[in-house]
N, C-alpha and C. Protein backbone atom coordinates (compact mmCIF):
# COMPACT_ATOMS: atom_id res chain seq x y z
N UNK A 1 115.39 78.01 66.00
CA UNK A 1 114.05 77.74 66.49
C UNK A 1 113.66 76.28 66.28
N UNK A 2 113.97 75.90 64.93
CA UNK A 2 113.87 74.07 64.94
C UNK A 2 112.84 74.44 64.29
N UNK A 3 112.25 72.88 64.73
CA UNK A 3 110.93 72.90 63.51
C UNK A 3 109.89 71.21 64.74
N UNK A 4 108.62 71.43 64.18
CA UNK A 4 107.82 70.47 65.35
C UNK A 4 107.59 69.18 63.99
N UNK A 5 107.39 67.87 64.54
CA UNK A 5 107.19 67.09 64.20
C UNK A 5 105.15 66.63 64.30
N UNK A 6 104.39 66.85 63.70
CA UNK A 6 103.33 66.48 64.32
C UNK A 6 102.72 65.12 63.50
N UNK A 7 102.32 64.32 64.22
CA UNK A 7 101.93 62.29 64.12
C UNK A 7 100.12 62.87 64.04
N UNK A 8 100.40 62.68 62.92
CA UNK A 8 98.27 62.33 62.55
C UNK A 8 98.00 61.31 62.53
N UNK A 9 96.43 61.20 62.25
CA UNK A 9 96.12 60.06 61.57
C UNK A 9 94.61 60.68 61.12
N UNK A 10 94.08 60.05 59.97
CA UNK A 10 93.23 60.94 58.80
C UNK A 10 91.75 61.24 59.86
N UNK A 11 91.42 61.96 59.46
CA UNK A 11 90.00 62.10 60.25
C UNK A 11 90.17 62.49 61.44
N UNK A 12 91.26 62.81 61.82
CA UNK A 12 91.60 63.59 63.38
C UNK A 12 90.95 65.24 63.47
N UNK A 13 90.42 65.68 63.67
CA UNK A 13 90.36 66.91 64.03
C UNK A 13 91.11 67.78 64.88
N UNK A 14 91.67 67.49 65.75
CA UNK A 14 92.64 67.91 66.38
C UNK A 14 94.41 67.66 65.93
N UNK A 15 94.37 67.08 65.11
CA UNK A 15 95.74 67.21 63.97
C UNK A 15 95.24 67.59 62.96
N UNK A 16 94.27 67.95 62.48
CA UNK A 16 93.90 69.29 61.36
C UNK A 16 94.27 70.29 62.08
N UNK A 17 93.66 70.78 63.13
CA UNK A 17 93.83 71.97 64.03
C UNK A 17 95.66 72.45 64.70
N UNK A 18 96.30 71.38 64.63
CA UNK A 18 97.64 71.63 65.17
C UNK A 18 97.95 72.11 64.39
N UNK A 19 98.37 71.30 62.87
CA UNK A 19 98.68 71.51 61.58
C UNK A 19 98.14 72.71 61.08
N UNK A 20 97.25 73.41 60.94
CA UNK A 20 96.34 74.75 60.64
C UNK A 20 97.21 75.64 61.63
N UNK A 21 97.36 75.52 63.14
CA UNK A 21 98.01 76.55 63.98
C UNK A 21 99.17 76.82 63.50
N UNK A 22 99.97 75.82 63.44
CA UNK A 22 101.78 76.19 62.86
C UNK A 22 101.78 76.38 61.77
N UNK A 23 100.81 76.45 60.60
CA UNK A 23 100.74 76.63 59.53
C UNK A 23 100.53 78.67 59.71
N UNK A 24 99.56 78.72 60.42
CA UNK A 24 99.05 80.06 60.45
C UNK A 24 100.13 81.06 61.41
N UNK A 25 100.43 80.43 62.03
CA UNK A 25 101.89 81.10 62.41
C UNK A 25 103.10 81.11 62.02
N UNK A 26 102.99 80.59 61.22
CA UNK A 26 104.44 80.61 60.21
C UNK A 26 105.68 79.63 60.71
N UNK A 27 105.24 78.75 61.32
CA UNK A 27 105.98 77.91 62.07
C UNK A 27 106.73 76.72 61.02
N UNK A 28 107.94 76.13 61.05
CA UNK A 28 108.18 75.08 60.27
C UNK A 28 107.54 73.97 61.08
N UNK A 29 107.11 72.63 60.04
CA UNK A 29 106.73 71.55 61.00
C UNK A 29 106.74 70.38 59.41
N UNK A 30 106.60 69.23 59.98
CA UNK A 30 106.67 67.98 59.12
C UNK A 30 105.22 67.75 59.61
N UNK A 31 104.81 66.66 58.86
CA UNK A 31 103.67 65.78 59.29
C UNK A 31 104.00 64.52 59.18
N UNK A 32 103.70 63.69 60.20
CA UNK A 32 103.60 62.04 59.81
C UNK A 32 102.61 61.30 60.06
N UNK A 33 102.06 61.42 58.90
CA UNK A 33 100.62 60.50 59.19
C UNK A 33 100.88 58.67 58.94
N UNK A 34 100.22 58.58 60.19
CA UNK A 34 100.26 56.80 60.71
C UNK A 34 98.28 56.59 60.56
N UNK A 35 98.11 56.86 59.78
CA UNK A 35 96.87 56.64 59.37
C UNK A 35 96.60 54.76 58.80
N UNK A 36 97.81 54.27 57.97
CA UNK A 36 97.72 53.61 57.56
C UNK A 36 98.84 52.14 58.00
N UNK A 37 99.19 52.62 59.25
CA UNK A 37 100.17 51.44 59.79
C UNK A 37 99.91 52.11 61.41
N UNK A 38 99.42 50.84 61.98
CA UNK A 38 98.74 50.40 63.43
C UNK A 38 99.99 50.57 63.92
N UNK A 39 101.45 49.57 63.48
CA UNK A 39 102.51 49.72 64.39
C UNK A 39 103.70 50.87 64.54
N UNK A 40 103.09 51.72 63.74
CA UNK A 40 103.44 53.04 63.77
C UNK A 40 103.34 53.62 65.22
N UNK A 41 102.15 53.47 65.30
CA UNK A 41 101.27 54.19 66.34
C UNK A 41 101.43 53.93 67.11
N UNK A 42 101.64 52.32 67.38
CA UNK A 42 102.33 51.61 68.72
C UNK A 42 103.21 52.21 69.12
N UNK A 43 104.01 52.26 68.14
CA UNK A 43 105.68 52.61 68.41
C UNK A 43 105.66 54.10 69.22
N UNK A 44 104.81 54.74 68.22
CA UNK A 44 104.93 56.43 68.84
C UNK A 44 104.36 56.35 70.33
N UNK A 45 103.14 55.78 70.38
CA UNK A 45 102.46 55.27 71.83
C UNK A 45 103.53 55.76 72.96
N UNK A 46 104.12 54.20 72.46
CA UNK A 46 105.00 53.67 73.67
C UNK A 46 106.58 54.58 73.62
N UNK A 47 106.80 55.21 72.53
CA UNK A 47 108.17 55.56 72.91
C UNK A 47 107.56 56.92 73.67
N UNK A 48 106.63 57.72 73.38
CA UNK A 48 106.48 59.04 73.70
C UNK A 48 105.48 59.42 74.83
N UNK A 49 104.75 57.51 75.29
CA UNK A 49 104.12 57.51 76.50
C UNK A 49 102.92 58.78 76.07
N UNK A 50 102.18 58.43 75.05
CA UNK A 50 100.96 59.67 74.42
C UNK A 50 100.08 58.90 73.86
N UNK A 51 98.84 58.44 74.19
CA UNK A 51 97.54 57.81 73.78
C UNK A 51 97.32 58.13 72.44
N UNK A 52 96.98 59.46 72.56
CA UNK A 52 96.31 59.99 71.69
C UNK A 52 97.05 60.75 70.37
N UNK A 53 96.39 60.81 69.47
CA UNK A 53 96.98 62.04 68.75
C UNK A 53 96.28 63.58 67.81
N UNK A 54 96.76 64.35 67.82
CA UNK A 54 98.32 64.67 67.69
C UNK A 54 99.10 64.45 68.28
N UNK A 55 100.16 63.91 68.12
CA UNK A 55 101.38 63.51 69.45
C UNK A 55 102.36 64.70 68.23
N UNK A 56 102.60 65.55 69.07
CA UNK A 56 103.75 67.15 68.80
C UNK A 56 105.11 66.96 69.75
N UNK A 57 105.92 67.29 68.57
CA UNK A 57 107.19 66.66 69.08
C UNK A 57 107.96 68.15 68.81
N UNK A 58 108.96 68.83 69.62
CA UNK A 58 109.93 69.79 68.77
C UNK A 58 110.97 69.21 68.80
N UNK A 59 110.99 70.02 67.98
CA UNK A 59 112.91 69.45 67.39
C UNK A 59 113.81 70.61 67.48
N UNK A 60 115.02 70.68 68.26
CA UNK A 60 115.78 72.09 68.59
C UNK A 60 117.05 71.22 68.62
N UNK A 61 117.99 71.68 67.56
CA UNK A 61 119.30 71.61 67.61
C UNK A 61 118.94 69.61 67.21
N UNK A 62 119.78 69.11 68.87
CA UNK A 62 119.92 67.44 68.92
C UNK A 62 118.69 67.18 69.60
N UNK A 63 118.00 68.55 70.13
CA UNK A 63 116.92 68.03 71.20
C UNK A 63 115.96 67.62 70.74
N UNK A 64 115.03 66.70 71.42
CA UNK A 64 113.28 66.28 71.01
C UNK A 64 112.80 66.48 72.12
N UNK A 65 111.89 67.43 71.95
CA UNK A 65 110.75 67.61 73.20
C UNK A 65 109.52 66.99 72.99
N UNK A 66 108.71 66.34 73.64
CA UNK A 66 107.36 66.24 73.34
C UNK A 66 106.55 67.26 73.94
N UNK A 67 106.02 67.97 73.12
CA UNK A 67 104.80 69.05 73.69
C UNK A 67 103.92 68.39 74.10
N UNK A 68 103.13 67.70 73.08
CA UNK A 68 101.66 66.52 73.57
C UNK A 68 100.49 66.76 72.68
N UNK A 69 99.64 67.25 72.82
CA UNK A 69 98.49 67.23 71.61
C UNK A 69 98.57 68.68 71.39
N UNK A 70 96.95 69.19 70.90
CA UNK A 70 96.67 70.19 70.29
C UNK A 70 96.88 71.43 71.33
N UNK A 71 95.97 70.65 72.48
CA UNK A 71 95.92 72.23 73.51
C UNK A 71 96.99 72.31 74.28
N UNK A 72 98.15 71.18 74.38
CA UNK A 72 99.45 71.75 74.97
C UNK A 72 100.36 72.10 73.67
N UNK A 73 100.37 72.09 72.36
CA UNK A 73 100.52 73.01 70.93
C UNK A 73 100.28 74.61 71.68
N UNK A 74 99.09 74.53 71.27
CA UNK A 74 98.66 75.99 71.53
C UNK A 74 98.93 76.60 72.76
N UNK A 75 99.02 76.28 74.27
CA UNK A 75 99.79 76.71 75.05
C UNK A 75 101.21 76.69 74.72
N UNK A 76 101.79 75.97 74.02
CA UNK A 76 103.17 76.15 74.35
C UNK A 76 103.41 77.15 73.11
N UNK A 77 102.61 77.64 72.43
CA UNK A 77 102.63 78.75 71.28
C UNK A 77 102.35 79.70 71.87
N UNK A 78 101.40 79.98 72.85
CA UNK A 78 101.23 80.93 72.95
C UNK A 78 102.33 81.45 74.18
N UNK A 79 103.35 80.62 74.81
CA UNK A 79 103.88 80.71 75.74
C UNK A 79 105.45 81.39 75.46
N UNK A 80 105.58 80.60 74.16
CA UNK A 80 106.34 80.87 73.03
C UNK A 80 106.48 82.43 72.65
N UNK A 81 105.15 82.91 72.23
CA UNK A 81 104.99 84.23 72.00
C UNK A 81 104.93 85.36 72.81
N UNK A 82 104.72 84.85 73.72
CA UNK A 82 104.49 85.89 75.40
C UNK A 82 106.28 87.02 75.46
């Protein structure tokens, strides 16, 4: 199944809420909070082409998917579960 990568940064509400979902589903996941380095964020920006964050990444096998924020999280959970 792998495990998701999810990119915070403090005071996000919507990376509380990702983090709370895969938590409550029993999901494995890391956190990387770029709260405190700007070129973090750049970097994730531009490699993953995602403004905003949560920027949700899975990880399967060699693969990296980007899911995208909270409400494509939760669609792809619940799509997951279907």
């Amino acid at each position: 199944m792998g495990y998701y990568n999810v990119i915070v940064r403090g005071g996000c509400d919507y990376c509380d809420m990702a983090t709370s979902l895969l938590k409550e589903k029993c999901i494995d996941y890391v956190v990387t909070d770029i709260s405190n380095c700007a070129e973090a964020h750049q970097a994730y920006k531009e490699e993953y082409t995602w403004e905003t964050v949560p920027i949700v990444i899975k990880h399967n096998d060699d693969k990296e998917i980007l899911i995208g924020g909270f409400d494509d999280l939760e669609k792809h959970i619940h799509a997951v579960e279907a």
